[in-house]
Protein backbone atom coordinates (compact mmCIF):
# COMPACT_ATOMS: atom_id res chain seq x y z
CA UNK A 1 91.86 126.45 104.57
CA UNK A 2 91.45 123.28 102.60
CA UNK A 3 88.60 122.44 100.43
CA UNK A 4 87.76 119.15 100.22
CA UNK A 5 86.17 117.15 97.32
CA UNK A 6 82.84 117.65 96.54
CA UNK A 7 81.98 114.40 97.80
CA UNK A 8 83.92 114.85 101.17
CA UNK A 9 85.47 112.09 103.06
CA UNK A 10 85.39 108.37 102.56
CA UNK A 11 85.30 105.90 99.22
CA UNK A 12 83.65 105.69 96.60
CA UNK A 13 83.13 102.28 94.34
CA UNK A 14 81.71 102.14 90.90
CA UNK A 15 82.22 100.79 87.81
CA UNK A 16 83.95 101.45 85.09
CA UNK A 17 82.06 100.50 82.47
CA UNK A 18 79.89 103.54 83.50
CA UNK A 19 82.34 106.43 84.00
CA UNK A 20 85.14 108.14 81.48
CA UNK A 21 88.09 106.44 81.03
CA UNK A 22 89.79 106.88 77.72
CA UNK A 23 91.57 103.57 77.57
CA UNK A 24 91.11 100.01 77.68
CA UNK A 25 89.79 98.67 80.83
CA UNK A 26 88.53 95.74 82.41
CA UNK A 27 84.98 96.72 84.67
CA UNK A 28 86.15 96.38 87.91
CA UNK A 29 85.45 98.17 91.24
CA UNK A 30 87.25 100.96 91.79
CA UNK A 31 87.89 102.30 95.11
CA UNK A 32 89.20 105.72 95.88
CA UNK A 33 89.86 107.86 98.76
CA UNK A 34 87.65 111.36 99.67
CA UNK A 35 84.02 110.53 99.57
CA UNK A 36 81.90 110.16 102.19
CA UNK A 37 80.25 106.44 102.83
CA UNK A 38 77.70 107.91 105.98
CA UNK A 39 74.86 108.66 103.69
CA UNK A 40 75.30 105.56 101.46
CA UNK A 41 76.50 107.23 97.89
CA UNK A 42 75.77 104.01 96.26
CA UNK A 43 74.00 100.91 96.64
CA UNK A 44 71.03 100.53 99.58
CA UNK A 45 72.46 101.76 103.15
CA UNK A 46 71.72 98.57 105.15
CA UNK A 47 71.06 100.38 108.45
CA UNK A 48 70.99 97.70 110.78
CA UNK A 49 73.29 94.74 109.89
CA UNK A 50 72.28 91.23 111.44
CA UNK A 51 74.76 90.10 113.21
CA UNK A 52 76.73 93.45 112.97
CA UNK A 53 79.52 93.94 115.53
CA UNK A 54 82.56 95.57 116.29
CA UNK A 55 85.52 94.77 118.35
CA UNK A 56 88.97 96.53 119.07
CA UNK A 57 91.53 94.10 119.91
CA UNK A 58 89.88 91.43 121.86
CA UNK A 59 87.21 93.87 123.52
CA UNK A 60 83.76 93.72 121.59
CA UNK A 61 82.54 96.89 121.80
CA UNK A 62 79.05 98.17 123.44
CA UNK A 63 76.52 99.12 121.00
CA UNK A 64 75.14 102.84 121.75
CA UNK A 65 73.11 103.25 118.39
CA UNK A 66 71.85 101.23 115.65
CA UNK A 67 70.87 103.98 113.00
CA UNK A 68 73.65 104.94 112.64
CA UNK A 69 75.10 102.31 113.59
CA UNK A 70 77.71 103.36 116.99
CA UNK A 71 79.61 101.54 119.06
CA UNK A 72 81.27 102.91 122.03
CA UNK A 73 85.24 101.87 123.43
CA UNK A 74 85.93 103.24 126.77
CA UNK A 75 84.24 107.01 125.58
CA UNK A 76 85.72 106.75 121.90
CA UNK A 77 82.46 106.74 119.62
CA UNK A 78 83.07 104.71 116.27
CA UNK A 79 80.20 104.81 113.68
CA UNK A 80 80.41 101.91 110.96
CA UNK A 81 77.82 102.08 107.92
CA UNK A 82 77.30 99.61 105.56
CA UNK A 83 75.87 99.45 102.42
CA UNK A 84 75.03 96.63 99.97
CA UNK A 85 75.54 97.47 96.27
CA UNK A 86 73.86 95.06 93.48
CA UNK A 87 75.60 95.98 90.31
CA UNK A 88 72.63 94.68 87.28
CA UNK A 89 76.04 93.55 85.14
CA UNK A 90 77.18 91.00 87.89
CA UNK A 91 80.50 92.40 88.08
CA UNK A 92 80.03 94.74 91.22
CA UNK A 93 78.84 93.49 93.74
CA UNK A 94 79.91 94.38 96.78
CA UNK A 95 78.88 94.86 100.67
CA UNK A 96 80.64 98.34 101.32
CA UNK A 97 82.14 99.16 104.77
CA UNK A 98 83.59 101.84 107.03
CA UNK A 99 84.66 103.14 110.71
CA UNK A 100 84.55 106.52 111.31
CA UNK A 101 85.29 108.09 114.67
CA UNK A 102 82.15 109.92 115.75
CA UNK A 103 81.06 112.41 118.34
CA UNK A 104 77.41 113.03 119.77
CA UNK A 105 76.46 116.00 118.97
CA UNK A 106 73.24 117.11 120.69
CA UNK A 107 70.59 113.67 119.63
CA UNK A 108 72.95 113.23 116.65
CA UNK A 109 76.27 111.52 115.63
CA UNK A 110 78.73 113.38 113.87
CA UNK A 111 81.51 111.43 112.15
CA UNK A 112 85.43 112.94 112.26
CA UNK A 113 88.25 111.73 111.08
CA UNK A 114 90.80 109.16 112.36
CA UNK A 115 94.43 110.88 113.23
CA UNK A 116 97.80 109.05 112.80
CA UNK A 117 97.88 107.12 116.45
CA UNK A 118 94.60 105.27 114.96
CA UNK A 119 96.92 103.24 112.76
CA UNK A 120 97.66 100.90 115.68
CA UNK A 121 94.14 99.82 116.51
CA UNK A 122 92.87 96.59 115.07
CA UNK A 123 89.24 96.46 114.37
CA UNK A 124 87.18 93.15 114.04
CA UNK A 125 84.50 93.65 111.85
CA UNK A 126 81.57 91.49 111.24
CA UNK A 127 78.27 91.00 110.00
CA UNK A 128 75.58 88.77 108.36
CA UNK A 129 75.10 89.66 104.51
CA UNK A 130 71.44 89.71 103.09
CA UNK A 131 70.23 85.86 103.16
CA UNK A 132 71.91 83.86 100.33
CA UNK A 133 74.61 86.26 99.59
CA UNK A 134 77.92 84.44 99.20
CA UNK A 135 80.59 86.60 100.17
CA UNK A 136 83.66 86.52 97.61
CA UNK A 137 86.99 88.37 98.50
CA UNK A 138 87.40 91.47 100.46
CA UNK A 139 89.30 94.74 99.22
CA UNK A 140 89.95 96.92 102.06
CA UNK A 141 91.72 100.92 102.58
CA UNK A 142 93.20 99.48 105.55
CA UNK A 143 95.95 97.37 106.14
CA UNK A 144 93.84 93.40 106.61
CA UNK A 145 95.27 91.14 108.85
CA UNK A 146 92.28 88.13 108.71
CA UNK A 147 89.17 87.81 106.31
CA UNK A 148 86.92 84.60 107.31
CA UNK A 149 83.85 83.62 105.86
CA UNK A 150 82.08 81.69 108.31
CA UNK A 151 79.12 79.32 108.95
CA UNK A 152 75.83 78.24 107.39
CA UNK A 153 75.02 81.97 106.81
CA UNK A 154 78.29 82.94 105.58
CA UNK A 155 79.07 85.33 108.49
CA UNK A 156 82.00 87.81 107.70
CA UNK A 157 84.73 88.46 109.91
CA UNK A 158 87.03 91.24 108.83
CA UNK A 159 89.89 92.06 110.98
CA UNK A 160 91.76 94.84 109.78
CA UNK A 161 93.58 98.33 110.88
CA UNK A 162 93.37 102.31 109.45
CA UNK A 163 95.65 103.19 106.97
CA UNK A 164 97.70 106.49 106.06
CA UNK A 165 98.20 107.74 102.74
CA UNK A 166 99.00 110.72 100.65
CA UNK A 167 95.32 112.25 100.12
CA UNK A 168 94.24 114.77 97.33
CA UNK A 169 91.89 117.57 98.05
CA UNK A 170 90.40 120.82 96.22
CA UNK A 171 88.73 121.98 92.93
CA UNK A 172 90.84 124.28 91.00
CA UNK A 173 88.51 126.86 88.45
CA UNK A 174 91.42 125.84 86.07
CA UNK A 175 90.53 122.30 84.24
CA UNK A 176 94.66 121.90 83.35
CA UNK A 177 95.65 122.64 86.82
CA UNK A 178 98.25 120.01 88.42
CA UNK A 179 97.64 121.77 91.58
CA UNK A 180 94.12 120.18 92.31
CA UNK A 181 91.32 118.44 90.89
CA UNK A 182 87.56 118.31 90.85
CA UNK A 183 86.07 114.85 89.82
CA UNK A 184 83.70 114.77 86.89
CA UNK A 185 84.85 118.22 85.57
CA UNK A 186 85.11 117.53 81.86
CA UNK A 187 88.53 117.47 80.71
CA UNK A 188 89.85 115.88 77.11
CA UNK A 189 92.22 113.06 77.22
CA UNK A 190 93.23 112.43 73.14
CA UNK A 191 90.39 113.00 71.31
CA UNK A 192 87.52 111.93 73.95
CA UNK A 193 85.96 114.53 76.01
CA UNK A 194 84.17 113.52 79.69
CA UNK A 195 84.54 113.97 83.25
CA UNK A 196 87.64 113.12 85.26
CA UNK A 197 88.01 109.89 86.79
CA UNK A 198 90.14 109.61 89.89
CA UNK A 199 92.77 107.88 88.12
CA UNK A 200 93.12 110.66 85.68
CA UNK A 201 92.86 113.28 88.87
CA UNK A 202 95.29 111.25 90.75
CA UNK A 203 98.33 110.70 87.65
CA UNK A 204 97.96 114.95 86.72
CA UNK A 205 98.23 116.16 90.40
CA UNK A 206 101.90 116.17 91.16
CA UNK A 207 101.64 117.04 94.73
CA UNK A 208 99.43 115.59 97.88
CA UNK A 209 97.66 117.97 99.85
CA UNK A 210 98.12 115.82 103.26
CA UNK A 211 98.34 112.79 104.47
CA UNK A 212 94.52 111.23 105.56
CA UNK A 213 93.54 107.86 107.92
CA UNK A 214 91.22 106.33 106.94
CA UNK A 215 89.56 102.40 107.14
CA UNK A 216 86.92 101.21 104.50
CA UNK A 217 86.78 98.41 102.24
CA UNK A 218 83.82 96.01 100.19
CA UNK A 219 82.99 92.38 99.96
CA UNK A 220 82.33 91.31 96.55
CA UNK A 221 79.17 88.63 96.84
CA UNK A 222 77.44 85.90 95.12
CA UNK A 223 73.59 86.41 94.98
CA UNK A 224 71.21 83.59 96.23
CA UNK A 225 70.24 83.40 91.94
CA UNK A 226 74.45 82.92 91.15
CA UNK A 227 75.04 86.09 90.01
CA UNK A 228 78.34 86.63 90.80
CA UNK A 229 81.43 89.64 90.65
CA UNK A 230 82.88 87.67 87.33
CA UNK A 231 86.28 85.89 87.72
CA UNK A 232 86.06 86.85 91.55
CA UNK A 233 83.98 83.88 92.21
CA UNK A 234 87.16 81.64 91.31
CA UNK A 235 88.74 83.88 94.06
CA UNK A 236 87.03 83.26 97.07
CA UNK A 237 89.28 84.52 100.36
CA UNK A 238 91.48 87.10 98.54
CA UNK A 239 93.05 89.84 100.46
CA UNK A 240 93.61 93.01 98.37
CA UNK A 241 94.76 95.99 100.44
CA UNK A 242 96.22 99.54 99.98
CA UNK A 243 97.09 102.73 100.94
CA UNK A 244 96.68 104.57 97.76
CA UNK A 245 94.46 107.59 96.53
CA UNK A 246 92.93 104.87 94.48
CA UNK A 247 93.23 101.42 93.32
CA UNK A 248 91.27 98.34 92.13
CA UNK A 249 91.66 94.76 91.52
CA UNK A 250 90.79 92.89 88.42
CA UNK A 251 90.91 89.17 87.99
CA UNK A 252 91.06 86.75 84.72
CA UNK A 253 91.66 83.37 86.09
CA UNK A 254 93.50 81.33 83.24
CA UNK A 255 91.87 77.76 84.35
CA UNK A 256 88.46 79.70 83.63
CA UNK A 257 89.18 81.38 80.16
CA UNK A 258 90.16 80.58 76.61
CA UNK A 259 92.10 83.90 76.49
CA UNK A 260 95.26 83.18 77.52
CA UNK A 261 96.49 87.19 77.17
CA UNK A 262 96.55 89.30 80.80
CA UNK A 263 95.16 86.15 82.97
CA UNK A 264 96.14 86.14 86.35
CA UNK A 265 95.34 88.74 89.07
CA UNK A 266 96.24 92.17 88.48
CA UNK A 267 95.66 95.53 90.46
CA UNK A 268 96.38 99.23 89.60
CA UNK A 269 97.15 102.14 91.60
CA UNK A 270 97.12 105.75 91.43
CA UNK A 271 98.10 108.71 93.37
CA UNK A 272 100.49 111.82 93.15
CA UNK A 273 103.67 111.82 92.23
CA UNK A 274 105.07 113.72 95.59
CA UNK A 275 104.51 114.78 99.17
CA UNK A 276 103.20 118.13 99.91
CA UNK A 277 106.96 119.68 100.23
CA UNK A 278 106.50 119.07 96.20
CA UNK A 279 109.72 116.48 96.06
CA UNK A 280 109.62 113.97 98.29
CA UNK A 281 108.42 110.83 96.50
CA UNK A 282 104.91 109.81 98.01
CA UNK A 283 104.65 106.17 98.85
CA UNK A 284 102.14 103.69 99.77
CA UNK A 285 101.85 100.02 99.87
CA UNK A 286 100.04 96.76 98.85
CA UNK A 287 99.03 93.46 100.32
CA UNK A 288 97.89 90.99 98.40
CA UNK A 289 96.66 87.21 100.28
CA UNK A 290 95.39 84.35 97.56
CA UNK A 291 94.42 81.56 99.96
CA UNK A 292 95.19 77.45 98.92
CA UNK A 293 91.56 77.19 97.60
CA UNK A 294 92.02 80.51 95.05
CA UNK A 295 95.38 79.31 93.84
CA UNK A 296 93.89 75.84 92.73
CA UNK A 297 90.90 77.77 91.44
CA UNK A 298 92.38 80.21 89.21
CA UNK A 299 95.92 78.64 88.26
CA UNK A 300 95.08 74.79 88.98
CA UNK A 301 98.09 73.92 91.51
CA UNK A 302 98.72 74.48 94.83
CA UNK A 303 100.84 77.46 96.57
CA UNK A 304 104.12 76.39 96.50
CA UNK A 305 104.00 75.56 92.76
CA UNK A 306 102.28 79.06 91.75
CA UNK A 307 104.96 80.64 93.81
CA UNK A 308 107.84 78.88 92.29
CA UNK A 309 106.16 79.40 88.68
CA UNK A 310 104.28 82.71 89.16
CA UNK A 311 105.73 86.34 87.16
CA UNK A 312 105.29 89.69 89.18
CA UNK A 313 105.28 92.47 86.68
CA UNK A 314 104.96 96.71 87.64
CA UNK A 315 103.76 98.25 84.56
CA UNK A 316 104.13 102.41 84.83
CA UNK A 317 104.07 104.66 81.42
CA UNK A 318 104.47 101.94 78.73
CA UNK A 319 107.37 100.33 80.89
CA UNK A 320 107.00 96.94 82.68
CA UNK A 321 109.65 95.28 85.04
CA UNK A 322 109.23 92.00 86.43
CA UNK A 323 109.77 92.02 89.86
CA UNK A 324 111.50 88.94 91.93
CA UNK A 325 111.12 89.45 95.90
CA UNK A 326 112.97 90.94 98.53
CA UNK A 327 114.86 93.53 95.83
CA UNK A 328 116.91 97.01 97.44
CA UNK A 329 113.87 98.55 99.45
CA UNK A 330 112.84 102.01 98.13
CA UNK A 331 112.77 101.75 94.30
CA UNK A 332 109.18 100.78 94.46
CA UNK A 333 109.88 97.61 93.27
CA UNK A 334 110.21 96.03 96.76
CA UNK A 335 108.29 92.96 98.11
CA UNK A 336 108.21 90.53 100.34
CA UNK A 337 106.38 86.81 99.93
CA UNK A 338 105.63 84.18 102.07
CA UNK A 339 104.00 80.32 100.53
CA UNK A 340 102.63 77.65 102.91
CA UNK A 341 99.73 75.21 102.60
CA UNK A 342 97.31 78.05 103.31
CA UNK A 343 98.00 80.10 100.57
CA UNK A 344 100.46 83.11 99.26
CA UNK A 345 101.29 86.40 100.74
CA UNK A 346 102.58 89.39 99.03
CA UNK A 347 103.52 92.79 100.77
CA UNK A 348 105.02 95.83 98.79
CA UNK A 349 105.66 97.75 101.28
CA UNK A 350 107.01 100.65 99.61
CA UNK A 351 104.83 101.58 96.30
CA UNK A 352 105.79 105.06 94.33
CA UNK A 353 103.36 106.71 92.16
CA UNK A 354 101.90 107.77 90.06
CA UNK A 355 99.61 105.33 88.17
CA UNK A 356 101.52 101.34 88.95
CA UNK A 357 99.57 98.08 87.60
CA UNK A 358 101.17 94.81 89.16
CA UNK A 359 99.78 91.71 87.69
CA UNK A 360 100.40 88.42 89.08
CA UNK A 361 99.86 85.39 86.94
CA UNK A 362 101.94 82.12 85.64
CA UNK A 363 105.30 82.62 83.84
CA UNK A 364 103.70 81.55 80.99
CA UNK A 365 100.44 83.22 81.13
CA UNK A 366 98.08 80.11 81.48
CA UNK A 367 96.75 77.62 83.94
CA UNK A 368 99.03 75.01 85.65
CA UNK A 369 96.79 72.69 85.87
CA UNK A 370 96.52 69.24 83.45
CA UNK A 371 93.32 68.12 84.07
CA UNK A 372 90.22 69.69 86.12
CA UNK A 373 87.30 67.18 87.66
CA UNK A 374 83.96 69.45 88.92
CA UNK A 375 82.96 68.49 92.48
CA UNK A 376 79.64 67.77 91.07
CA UNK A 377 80.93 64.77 89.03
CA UNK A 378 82.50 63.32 91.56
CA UNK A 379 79.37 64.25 94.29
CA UNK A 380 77.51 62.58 92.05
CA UNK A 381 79.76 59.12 90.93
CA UNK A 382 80.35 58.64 94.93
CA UNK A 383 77.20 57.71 95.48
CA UNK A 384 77.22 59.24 98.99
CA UNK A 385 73.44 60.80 100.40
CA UNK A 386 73.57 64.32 100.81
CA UNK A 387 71.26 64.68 104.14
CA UNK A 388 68.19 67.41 105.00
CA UNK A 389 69.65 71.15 104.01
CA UNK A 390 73.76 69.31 104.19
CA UNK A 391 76.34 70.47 101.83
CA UNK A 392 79.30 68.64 100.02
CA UNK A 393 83.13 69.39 101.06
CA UNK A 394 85.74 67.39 98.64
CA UNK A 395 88.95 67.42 99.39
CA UNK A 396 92.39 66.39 97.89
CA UNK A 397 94.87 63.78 100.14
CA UNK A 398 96.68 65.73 102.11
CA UNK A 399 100.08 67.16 100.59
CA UNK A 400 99.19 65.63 97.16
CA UNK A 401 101.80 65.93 94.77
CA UNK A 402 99.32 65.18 92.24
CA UNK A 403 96.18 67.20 92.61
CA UNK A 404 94.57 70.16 94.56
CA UNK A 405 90.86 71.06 95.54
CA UNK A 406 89.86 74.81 93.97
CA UNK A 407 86.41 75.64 95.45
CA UNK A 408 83.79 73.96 92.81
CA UNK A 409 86.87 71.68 90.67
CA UNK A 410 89.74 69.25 91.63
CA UNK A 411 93.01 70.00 89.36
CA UNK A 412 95.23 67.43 88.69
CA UNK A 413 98.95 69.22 88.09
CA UNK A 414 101.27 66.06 87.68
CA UNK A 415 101.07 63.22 86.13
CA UNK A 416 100.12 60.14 88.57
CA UNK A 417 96.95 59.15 90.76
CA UNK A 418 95.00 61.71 92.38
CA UNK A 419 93.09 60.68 95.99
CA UNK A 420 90.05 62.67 97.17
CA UNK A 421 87.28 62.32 99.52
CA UNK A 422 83.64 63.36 99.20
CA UNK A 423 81.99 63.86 102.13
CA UNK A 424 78.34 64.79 103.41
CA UNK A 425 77.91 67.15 105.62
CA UNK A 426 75.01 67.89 108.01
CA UNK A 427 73.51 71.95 107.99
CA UNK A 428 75.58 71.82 111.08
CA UNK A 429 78.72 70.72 109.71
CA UNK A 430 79.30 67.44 110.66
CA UNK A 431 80.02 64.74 108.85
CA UNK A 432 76.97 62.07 107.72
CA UNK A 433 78.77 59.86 105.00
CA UNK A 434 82.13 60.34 102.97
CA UNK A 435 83.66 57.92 100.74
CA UNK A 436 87.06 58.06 99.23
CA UNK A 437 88.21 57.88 95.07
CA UNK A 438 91.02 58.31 92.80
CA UNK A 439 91.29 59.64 88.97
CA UNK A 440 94.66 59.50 86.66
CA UNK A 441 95.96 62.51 85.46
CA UNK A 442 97.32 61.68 82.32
């Protein structure tokens, strides 16, 4: 018999600034396998999504039920929930997600678990967030393949697959067992005394119990009022997924900080150290997507530049490597990457455990940018008409050597003349007025 966690299935997301964690750490949000997302743990359960829909391949599934919400493929009931989580610090904010199969059950839905054939579906999910809501990047238990933000109403579009990894399950009556774990049992790590977090449940545990598929994710969002996730509004279109008990992303953008120590993009994972045979290694893996427009944002140059300038470190028990790509497969250390003009890719597709941080950032741990000119200055010096309910789109000259356009700043990365264009566009998207101009970068 296994006993599960005393939150059951699913993820849960919190900060934390708000739970024990007995060293230094950034607030981010973490997300971790085992807790159940059906009855909205956190945040307000947003019952019926505008816009919500669900499609499995090309196919857009029927909807059979809207609370919860169900959609039906050919027989096989999926329920996906939703829930929209306003952290009061700014730094969490997130539109939670997940797809559960589910089976009716008398006048009610019962959600089950996905097995491992699910990994081959691909699920398009999407939705319209709360009015004003800005949607930032998405962090998904499931392996992403697109993330689109689209329209005047900043429509999501999610397209993304299940996900198998080594799970952990059970509550031992023994707080120093490394058989099992029980979240929020108070255990003492040094001298400070609290409940467990799942990173500390996840490092202690040698041994998985099985191995679980699951899909869930979040959106970090922008409110209407500009309250933001922190440094994830410079990262706008990030990709961040995993199969790991748990993991979570933290950003310090070095074009947006004085403090040039840890900037970049950085993301920690933990999970047990073997399978359940107790020593096979368990494995999982990480994508990681920073479109054109994050690159500029948060390093100031453009994605063939931070890939030809960037440092990949794995940090495990004091010890960090840095990583170059396409190393022997199976030390962990393993990873493929891919620049174009849309952005950069990274793929380790073969992670070991039991607590890795990989950061990402500059080789020398700052911006690459020389200069940086706010869209607003030059919206406002182009003397272009911004029509009824319009926006602004600036853009760089296309394949600038000079400068790229981040999402609020042009950065200027070589010395010589940088060429933009401002242009107005209607609520509709077309263009009114635009009107070209040039700055030095010195």
């Amino acid at each position: 018999m296994r006993v599960k966690h005393w939150f059951g299935r699913g993820v849960v997301i919190f900060s934390l600034a708000a739970i024990f964690l007995p060293v230094s750490a950034a607030t981010t949000a973490v997300q971790e396998a085992g807790a159940s997302t059906t009855a909205c743990p956190f945040g307000v359960d947003v019952s019926a999504p505008a816009g919500l829909s669900v499609s499995i391949g090309s196919t857009v599934l029927p909807q059979v039920s809207s609370i919860p919400p169900v959609f039906n493929s050919a027989g096989t009931l999926y329920e996906v929930n939703l829930c929209r989580n306003l952290d009061t610090s700014g730094q969490n904010n997130v539109y939670f997600f997940n797809v559960l199969p589910a089976t009716l059950v008398g006048d009610s839905y019962v959600a089950g678990d996905f097995t491992s054939s699910d990994i081959f579906d691909l699920f398009r999910i999407k939705f319209t967030p709360t009015g004003g809501d800005l949607p930032l990047e998405v962090e998904a238990h499931g392996k992403i393949v697109d993330y689109s933000v689209i329209g005047a109403t900043s429509d999501v579009s999610i397209t993304v697959s299940p996900i198998s990894f080594n799970d952990l399950h059970g509550c031992s009556p023994d707080p120093v067992s490394v058989d099992s774990c029980c979240l929020g049992q108070s255990i003492t790590v040094g001298s400070v005394t609290g409940p467990e977090t799942p990173e500390q449940c996840a490092t202690r545990v040698a041994v998985a119990s099985d191995n679980a598929v699951q899909l869930w994710g979040s959106v970090r969002f922008q409110t209407s009022a500009g309250v933001g996730s922190g440094n994830f509004t410079n990262l706008i279109g990030m990709q961040v997924s995993a199969a790991s008990f748990v993991y979570y992303t933290n950003a310090q953008c070095p074009t947006f900080t004085q403090n040039q120590v840890g900037t970049g993009v950085s993301v920690n994972l933990a999970g047990p150290h073997f399978e359940p045979d107790g020593h096979t290694l368990a494995t999982g893996n990480l994508g990681v997507v920073i479109p054109a427009s994050a690159i500029a944002q948060c390093f100031g140059t453009t994605p063939a530049i931070f890939a030809a300038s960037m440092s990949i470190t794995r940090t495990e028990l004091g010890t960090t490597d840095v990583l170059a790509p396409l190393t022997a497969p199976g030390t962990g250390e393993y990873y493929t990457l891919n620049a174009d003009s849309t952005g950069v890719r990274f793929y380790f597709p073969h992670v070991t455990y039991s607590q890795p941080h990989y950061r990402f950032a500059s080789k020398a741990g700052k911006a690459l940018n020389r200069s940086k000119v706010t869209f607003a200055s030059l919206e406002k010096t182009s003397s272009v008409k911004l029509p009824k309910n319009g926006h602004w789109k600036v853009t760089a000259k296309t394949g600038s050597k000079v400068c790229v356009a981040g999402t609020s700043a042009m950065f200027g990365f070589a010395k010589g003349t940088c060429s933009y264009t401002v242009a107005a566009l209607t609520s509709t998207g077309k263009v009114s007025a635009s009107k070209n101009g040039t700055f030095t970068v010195k």
